[in-house]
N, C-alpha and C. Protein backbone atom coordinates (compact mmCIF):
# COMPACT_ATOMS: atom_id res chain seq x y z
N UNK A 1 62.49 152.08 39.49
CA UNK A 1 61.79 150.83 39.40
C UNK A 1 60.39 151.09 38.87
N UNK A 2 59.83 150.49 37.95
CA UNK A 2 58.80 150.57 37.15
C UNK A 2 57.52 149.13 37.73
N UNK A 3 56.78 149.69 38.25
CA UNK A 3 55.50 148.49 38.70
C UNK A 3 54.59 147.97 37.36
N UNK A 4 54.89 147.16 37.26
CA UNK A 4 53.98 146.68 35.99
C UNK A 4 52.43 146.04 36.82
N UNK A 5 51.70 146.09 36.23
CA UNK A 5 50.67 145.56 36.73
C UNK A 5 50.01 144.92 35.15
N UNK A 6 49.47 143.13 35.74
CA UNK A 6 48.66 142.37 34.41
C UNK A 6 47.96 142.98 34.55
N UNK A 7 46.83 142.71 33.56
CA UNK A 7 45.73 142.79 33.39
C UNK A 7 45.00 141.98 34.44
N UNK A 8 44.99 140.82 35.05
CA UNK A 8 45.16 139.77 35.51
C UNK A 8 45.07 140.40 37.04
N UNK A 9 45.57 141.37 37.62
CA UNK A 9 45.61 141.71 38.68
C UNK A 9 45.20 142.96 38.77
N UNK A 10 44.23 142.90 39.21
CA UNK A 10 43.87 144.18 40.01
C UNK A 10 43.46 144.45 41.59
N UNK A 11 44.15 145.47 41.81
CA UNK A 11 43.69 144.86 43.36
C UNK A 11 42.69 145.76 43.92
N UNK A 12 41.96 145.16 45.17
CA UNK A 12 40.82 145.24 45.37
C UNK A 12 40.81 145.59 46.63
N UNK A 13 39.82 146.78 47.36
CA UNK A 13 40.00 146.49 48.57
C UNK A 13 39.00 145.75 49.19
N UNK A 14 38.91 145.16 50.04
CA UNK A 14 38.32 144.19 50.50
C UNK A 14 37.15 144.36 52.25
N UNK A 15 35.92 144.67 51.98
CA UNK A 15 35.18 145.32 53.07
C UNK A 15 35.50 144.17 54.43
N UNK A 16 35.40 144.84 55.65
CA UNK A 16 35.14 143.37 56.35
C UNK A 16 33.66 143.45 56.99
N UNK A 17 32.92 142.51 57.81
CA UNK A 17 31.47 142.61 58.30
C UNK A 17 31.16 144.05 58.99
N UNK A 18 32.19 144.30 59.77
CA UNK A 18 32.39 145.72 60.50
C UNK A 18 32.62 146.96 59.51
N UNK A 19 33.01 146.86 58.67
CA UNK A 19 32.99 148.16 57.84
C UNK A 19 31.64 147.88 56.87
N UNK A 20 31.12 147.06 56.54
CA UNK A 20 30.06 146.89 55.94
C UNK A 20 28.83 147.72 56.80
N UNK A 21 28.59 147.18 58.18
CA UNK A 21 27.61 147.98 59.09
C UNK A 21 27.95 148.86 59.30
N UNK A 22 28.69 149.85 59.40
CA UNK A 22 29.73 150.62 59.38
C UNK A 22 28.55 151.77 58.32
N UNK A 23 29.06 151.06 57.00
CA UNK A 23 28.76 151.47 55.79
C UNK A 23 27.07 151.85 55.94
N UNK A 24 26.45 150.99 56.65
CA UNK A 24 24.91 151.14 56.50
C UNK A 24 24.43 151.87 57.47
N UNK A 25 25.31 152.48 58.29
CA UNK A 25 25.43 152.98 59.62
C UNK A 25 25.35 154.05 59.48
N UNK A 26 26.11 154.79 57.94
CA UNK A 26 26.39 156.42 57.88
C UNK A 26 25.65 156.86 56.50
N UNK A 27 24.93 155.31 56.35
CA UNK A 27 23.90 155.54 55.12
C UNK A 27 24.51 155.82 53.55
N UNK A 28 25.52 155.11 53.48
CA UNK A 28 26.46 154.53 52.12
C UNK A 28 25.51 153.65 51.72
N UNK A 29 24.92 152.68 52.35
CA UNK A 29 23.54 151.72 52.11
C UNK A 29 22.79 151.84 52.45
N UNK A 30 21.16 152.06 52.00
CA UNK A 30 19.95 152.34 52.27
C UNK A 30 19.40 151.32 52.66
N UNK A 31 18.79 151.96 53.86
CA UNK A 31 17.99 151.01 54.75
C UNK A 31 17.47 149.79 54.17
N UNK A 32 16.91 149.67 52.67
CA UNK A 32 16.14 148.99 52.28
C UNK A 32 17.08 148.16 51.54
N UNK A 33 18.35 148.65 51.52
CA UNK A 33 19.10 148.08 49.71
C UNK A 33 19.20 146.22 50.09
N UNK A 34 19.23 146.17 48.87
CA UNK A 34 19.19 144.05 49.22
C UNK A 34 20.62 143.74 48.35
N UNK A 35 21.26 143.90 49.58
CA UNK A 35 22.57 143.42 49.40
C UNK A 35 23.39 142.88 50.24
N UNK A 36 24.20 142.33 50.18
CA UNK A 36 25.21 141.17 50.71
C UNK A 36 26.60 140.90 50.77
N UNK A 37 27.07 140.82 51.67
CA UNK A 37 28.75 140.87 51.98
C UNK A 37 29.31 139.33 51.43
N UNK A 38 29.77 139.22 50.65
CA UNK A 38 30.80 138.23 49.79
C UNK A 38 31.89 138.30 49.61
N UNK A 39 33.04 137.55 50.41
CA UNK A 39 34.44 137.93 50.30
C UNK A 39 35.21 139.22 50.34
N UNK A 40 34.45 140.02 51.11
CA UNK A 40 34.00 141.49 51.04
C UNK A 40 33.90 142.31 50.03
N UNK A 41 33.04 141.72 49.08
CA UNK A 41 32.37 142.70 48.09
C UNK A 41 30.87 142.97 48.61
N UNK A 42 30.82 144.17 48.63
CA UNK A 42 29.36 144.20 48.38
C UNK A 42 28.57 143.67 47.24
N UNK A 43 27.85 142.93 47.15
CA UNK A 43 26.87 142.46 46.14
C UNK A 43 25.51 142.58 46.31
N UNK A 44 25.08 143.49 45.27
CA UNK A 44 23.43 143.06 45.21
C UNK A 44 22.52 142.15 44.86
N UNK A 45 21.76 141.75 45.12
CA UNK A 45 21.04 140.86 45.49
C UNK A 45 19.93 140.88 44.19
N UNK A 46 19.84 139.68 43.47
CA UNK A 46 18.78 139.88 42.23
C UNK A 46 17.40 140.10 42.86
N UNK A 47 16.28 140.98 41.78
CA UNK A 47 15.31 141.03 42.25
C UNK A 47 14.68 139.72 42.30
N UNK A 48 13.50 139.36 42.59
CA UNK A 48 12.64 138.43 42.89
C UNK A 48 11.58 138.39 41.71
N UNK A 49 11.63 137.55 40.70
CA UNK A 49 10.50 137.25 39.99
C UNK A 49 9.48 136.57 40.67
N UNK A 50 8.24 136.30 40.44
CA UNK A 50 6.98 135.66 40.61
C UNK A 50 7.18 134.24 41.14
N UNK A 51 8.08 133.38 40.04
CA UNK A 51 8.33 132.39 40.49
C UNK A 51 9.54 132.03 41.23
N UNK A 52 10.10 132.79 41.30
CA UNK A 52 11.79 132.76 42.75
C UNK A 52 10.00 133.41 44.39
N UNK A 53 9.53 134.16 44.00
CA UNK A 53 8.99 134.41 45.21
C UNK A 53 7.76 133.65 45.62
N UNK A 54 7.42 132.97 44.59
CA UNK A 54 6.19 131.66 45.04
C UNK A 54 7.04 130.32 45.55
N UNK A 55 8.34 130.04 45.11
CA UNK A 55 8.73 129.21 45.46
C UNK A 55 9.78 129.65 46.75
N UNK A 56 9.82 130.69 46.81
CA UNK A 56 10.18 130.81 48.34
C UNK A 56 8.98 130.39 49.54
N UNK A 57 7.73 131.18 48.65
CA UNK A 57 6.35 130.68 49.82
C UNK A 57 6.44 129.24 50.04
N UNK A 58 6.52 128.71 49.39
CA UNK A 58 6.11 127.25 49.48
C UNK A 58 7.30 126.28 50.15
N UNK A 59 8.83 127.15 49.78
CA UNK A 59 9.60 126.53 50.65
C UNK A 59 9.41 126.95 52.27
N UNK A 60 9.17 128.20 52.07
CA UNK A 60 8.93 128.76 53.79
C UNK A 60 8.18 127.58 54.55
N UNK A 61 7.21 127.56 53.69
CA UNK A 61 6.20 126.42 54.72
C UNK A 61 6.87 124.77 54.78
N UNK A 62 7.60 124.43 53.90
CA UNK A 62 7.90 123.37 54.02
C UNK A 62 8.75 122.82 54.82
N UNK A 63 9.78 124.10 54.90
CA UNK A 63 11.03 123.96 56.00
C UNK A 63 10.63 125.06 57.65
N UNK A 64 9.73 125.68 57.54
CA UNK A 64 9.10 125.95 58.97
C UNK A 64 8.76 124.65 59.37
N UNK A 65 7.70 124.12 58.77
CA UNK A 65 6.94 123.04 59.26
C UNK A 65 7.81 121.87 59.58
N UNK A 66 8.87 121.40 58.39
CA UNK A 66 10.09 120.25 59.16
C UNK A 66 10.45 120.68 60.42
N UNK A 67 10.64 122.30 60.14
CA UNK A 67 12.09 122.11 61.28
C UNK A 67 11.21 121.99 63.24
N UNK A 68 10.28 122.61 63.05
CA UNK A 68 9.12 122.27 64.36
C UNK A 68 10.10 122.72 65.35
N UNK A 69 10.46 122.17 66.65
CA UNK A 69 11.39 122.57 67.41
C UNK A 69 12.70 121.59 66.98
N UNK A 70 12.85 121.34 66.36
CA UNK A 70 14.41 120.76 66.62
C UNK A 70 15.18 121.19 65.79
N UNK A 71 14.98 121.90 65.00
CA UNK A 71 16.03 122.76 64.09
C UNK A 71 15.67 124.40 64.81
N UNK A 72 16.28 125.10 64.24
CA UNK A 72 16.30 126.77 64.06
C UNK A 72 15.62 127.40 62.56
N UNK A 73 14.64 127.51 62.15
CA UNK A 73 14.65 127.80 60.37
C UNK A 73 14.66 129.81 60.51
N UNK A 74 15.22 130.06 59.36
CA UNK A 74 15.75 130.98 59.01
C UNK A 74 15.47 131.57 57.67
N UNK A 75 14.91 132.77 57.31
CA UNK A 75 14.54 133.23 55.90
C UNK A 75 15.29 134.67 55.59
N UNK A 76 16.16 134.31 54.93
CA UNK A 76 16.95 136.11 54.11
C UNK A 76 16.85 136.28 55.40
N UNK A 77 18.08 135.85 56.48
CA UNK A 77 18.78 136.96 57.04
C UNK A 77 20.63 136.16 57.22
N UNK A 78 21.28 137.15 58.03
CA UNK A 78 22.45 136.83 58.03
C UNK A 78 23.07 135.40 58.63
N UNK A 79 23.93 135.34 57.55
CA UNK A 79 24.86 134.38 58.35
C UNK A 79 26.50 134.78 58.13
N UNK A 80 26.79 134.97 59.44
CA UNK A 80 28.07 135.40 59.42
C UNK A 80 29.36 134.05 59.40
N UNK A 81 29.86 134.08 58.52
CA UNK A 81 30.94 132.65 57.74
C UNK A 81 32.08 133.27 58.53
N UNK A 82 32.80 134.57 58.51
CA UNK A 82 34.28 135.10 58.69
C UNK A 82 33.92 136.13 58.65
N UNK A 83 35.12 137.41 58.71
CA UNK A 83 35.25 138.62 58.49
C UNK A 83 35.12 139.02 57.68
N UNK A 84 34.95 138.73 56.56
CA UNK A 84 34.39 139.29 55.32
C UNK A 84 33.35 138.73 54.59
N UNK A 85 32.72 137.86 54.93
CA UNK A 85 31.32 137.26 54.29
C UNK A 85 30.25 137.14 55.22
N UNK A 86 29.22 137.75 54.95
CA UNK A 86 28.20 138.16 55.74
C UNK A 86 26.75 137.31 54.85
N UNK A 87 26.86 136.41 54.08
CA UNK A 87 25.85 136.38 53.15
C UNK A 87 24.17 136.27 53.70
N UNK A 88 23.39 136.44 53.45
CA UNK A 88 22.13 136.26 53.67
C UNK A 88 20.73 135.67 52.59
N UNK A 89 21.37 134.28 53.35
CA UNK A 89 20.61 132.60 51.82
C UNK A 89 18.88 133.01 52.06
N UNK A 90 18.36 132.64 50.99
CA UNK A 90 16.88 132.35 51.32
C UNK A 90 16.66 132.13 52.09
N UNK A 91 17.37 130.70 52.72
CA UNK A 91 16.62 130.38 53.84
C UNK A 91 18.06 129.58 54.53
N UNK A 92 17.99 128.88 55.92
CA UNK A 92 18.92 128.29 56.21
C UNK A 92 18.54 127.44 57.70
N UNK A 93 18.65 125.91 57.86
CA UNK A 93 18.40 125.25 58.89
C UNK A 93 19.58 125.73 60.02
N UNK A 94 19.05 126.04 61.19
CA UNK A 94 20.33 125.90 61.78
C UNK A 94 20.09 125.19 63.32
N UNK A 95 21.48 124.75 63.81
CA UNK A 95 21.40 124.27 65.51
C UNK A 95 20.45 124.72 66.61
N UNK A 96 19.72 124.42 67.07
CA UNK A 96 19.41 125.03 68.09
C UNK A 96 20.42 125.70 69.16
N UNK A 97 19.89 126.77 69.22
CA UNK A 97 21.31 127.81 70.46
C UNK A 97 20.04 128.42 71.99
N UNK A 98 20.81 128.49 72.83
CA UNK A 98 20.39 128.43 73.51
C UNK A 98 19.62 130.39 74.00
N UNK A 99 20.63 130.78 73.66
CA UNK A 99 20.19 132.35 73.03
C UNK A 99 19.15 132.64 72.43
N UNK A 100 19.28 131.83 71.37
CA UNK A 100 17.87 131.64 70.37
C UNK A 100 18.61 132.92 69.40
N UNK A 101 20.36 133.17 69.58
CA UNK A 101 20.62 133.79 68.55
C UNK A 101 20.25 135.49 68.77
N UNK A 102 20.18 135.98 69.64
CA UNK A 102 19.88 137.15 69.92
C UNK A 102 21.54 137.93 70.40
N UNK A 103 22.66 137.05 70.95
CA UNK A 103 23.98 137.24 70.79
C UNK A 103 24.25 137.53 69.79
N UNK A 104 24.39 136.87 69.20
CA UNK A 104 24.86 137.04 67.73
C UNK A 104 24.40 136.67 66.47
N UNK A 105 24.43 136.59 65.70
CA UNK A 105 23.86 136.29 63.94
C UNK A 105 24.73 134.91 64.63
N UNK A 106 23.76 133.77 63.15
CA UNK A 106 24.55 132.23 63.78
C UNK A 106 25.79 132.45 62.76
N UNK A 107 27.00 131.37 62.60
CA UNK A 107 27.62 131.17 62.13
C UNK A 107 27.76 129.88 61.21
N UNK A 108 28.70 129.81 60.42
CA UNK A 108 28.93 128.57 59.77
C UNK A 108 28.84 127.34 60.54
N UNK A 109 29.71 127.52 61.85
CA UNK A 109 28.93 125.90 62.77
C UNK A 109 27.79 126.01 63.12
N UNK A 110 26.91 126.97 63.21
CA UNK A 110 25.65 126.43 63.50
C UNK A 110 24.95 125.76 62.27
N UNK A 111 25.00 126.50 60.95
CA UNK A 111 24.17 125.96 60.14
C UNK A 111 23.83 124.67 59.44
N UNK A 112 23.00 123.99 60.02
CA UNK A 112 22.79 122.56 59.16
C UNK A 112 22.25 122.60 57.64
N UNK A 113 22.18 123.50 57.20
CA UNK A 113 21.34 123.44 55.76
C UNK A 113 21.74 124.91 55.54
N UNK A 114 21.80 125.03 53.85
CA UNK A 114 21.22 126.75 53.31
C UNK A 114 21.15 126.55 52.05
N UNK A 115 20.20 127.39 51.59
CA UNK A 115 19.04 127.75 50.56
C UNK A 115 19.15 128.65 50.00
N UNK A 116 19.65 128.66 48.60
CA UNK A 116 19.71 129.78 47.72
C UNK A 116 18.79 129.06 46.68
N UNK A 117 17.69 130.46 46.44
CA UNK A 117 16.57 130.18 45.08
C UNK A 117 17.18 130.78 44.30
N UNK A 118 17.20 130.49 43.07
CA UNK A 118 17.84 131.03 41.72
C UNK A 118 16.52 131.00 40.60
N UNK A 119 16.75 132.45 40.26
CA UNK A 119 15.79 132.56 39.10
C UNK A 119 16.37 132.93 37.72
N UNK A 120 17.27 134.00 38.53
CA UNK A 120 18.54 134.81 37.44
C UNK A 120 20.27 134.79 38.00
N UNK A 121 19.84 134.12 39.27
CA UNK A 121 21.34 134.33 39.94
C UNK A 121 22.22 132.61 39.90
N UNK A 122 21.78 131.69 39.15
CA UNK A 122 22.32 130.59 39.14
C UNK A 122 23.50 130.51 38.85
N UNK A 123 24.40 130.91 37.93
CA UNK A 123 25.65 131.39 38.00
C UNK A 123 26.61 131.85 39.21
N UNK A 124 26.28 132.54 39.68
CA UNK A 124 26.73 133.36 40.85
C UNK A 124 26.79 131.98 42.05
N UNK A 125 25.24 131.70 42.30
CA UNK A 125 25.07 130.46 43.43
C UNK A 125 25.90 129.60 43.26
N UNK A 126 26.02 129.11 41.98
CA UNK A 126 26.79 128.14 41.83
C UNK A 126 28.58 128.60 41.62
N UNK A 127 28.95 129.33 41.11
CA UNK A 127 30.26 129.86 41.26
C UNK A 127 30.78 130.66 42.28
N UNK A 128 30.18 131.25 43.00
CA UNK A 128 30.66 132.20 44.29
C UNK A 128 30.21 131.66 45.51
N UNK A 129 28.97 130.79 45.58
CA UNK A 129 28.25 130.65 46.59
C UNK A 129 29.16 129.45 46.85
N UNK A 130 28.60 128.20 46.12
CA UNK A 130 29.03 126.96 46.29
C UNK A 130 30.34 126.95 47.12
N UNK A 131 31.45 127.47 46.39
CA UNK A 131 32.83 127.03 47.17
C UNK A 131 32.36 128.12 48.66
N UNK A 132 31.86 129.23 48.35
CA UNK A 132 32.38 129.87 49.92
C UNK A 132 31.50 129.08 51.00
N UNK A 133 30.39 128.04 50.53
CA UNK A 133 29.53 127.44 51.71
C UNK A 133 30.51 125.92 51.82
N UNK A 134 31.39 125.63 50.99
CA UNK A 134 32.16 124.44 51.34
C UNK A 134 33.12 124.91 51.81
N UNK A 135 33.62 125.42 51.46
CA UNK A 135 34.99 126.74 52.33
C UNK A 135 35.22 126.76 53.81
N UNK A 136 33.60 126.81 54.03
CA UNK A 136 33.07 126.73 55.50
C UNK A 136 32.33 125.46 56.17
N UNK A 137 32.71 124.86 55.42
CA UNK A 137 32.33 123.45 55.79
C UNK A 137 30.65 123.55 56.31
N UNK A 138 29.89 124.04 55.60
CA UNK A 138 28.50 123.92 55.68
C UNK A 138 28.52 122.69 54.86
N UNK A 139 27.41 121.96 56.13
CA UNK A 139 27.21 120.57 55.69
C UNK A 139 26.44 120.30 54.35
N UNK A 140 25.42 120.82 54.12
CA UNK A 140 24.47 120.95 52.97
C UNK A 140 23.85 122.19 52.29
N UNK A 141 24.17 122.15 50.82
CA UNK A 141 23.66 123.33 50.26
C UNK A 141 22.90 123.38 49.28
N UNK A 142 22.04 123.57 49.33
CA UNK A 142 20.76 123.33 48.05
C UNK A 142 20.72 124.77 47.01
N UNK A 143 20.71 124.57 45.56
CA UNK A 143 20.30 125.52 44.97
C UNK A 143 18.55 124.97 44.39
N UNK A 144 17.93 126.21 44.43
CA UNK A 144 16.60 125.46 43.92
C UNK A 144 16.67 126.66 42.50
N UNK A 145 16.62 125.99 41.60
CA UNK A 145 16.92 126.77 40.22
C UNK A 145 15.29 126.57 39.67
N UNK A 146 14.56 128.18 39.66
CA UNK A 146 13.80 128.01 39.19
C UNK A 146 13.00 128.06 38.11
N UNK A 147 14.14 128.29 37.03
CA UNK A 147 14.31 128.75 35.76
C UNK A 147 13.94 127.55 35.04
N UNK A 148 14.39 126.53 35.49
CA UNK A 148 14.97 124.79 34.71
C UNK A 148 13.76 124.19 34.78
N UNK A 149 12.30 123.78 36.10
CA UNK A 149 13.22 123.80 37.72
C UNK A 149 14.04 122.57 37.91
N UNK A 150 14.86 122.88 38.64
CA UNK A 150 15.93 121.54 39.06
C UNK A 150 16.02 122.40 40.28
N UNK A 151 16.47 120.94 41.09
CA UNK A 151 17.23 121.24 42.43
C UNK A 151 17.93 120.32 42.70
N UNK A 152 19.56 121.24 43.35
CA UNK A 152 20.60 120.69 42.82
C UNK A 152 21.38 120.50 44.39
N UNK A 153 21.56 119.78 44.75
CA UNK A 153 22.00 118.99 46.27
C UNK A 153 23.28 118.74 46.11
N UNK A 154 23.82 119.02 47.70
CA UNK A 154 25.24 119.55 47.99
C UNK A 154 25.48 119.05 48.82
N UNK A 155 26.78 117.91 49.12
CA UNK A 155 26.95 117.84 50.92
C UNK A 155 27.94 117.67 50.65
N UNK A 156 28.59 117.11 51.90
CA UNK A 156 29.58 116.26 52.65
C UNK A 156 30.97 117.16 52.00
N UNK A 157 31.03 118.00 52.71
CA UNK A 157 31.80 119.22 52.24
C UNK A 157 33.82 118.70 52.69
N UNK A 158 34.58 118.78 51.81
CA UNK A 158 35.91 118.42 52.13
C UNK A 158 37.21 119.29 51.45
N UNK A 159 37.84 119.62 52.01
CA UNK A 159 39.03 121.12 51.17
C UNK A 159 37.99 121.68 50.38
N UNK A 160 37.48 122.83 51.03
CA UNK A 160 37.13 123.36 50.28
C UNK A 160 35.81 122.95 49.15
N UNK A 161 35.40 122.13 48.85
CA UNK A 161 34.65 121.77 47.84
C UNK A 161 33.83 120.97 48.75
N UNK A 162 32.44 120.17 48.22
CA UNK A 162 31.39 119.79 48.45
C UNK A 162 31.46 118.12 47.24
N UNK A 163 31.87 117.17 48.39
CA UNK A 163 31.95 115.86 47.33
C UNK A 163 30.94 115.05 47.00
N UNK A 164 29.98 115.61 47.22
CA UNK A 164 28.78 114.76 46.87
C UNK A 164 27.49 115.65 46.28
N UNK A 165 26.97 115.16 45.23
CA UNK A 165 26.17 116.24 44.58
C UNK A 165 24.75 115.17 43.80
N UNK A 166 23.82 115.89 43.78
CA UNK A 166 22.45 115.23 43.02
C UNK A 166 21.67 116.15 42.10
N UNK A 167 21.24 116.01 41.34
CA UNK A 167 20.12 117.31 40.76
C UNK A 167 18.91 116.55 40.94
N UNK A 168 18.02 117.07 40.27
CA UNK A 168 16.36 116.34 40.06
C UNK A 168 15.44 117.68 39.95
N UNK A 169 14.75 117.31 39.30
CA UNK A 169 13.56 118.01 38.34
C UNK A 169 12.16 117.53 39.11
N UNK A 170 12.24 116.26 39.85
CA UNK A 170 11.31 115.95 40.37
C UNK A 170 11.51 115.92 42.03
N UNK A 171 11.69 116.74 43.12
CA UNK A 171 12.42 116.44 43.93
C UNK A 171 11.33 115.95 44.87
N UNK A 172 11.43 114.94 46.16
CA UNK A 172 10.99 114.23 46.82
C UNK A 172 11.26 114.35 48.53
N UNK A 173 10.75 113.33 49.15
CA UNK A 173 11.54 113.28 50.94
C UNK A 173 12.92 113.38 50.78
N UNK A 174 13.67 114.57 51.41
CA UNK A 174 14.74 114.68 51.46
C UNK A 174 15.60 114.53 52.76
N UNK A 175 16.06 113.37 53.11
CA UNK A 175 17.15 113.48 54.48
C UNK A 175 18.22 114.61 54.66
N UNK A 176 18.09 115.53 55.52
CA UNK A 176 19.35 116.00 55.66
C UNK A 176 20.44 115.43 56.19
N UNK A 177 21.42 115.77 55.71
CA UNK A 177 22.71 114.79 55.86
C UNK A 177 23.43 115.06 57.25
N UNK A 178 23.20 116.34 57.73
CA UNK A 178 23.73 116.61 58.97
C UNK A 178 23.06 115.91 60.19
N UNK A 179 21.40 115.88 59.99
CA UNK A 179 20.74 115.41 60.37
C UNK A 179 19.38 114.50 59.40
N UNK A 180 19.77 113.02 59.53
CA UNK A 180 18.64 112.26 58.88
C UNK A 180 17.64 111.95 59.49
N UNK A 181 17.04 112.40 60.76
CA UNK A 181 16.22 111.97 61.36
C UNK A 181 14.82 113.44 60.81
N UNK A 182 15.37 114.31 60.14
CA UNK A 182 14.75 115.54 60.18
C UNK A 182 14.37 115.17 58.28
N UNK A 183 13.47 115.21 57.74
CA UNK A 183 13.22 114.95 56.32
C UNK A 183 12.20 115.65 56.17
N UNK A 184 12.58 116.38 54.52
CA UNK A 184 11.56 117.86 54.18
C UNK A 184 10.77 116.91 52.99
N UNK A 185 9.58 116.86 52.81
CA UNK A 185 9.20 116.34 51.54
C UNK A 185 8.54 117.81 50.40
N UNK A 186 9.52 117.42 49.57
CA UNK A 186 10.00 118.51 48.43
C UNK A 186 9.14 118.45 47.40
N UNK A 187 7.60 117.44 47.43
CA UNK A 187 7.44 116.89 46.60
C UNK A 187 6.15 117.98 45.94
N UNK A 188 6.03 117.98 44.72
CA UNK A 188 5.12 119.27 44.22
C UNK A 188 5.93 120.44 44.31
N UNK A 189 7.52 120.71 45.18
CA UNK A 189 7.65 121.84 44.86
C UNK A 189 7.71 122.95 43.31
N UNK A 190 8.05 122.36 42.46
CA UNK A 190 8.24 123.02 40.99
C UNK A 190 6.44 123.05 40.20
N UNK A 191 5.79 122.45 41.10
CA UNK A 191 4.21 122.16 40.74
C UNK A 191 3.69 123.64 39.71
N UNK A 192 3.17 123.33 38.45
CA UNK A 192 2.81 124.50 38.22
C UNK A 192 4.35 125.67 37.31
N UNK A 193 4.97 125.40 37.48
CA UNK A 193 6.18 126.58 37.30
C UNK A 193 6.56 126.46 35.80
């Protein structure tokens, strides 16, 4: 018997969160490396131009300052989705827990919001990111593209996909959809860029 294999298929092995730490554990990954578990690929993480990292400053403050005590806010660290996606967004609103998250990294139900800045990685955000944050039924997902600038709004997540979508070049008070009582005003963010 002869195995043909397409072109079309190749197979892959597939890390899970535990072999990933695992991995950084026996120093396969350097302490410092900026990278990220995706469907269990390892992926690295684009560097940070000037303007992906000024417009992180300015989001930091905007979504610290919304979230005050009634959200959780969150900057580049993990959020654990499943066993094989570990990703870690710019930034990400999440539930208040009573832990305060010291159990565990939050998960896909906790998160009310997440934040990927794109300078060079808009492609990726939008093709790898997008479905795996609707996948998981994360309520809202913002890309802030800062190349364009546009920012490009995501909710009401259903099979898989995200059915409701906005862009804008000029962005403004924004309701979150999980929560509308909580509103970031976006306004001046692209100021300058």
């Amino acid at each position: 018997m002869n195995a043909v294999m397409s072109e079309d298929f190749v197979p892959r092995h597939r890390f899970t969160v535990q072999d990933y730490y695992r991995m950084a554990e026996v120093g396969l990954l350097a302490p410092d490396a900026r990278v990220e578990l995706i469907e269990g690929e390892v992926v690295d993480m684009a560097p940070q131009g000037t303007h992906h990292a000024e417009v992180l400053r300015r989001l930091a403050r905007l979504l610290f300052l919304a979230a005050a005590d009634r959200v959780t806010a969150q900057s580049q660290c993990p959020l654990r989705l499943d066993d094989f996606s570990e990703p870690e967004p710019d930034f990400a609103l999440l539930k208040m827990r009573s832990d305060g998250y010291l159990t565990s990294h939050p998960g896909a139900a906790d998160a009310l919001l997440v934040v990927e800045v794109s300078q060079s990685s808009l492609r990726f955000d939008r093709n790898r990111k997008l479905p795996l944050y609707a996948g998981h039924r994360i309520p809202e997902y913002w890309i802030v593209d800062v190349a364009t600038p546009r920012l490009h709004v995501f909710h009401s997540p259903l099979d898989g996909r995200y059915t409701h979508s906005t862009s804008t070049d000029r962005p403004a008070v924004v309701a979150l959809e999980a929560m509308p009582q909580l509103q970031i005003d976006l306004t001046g963010l692209f100021e300058g860029l």
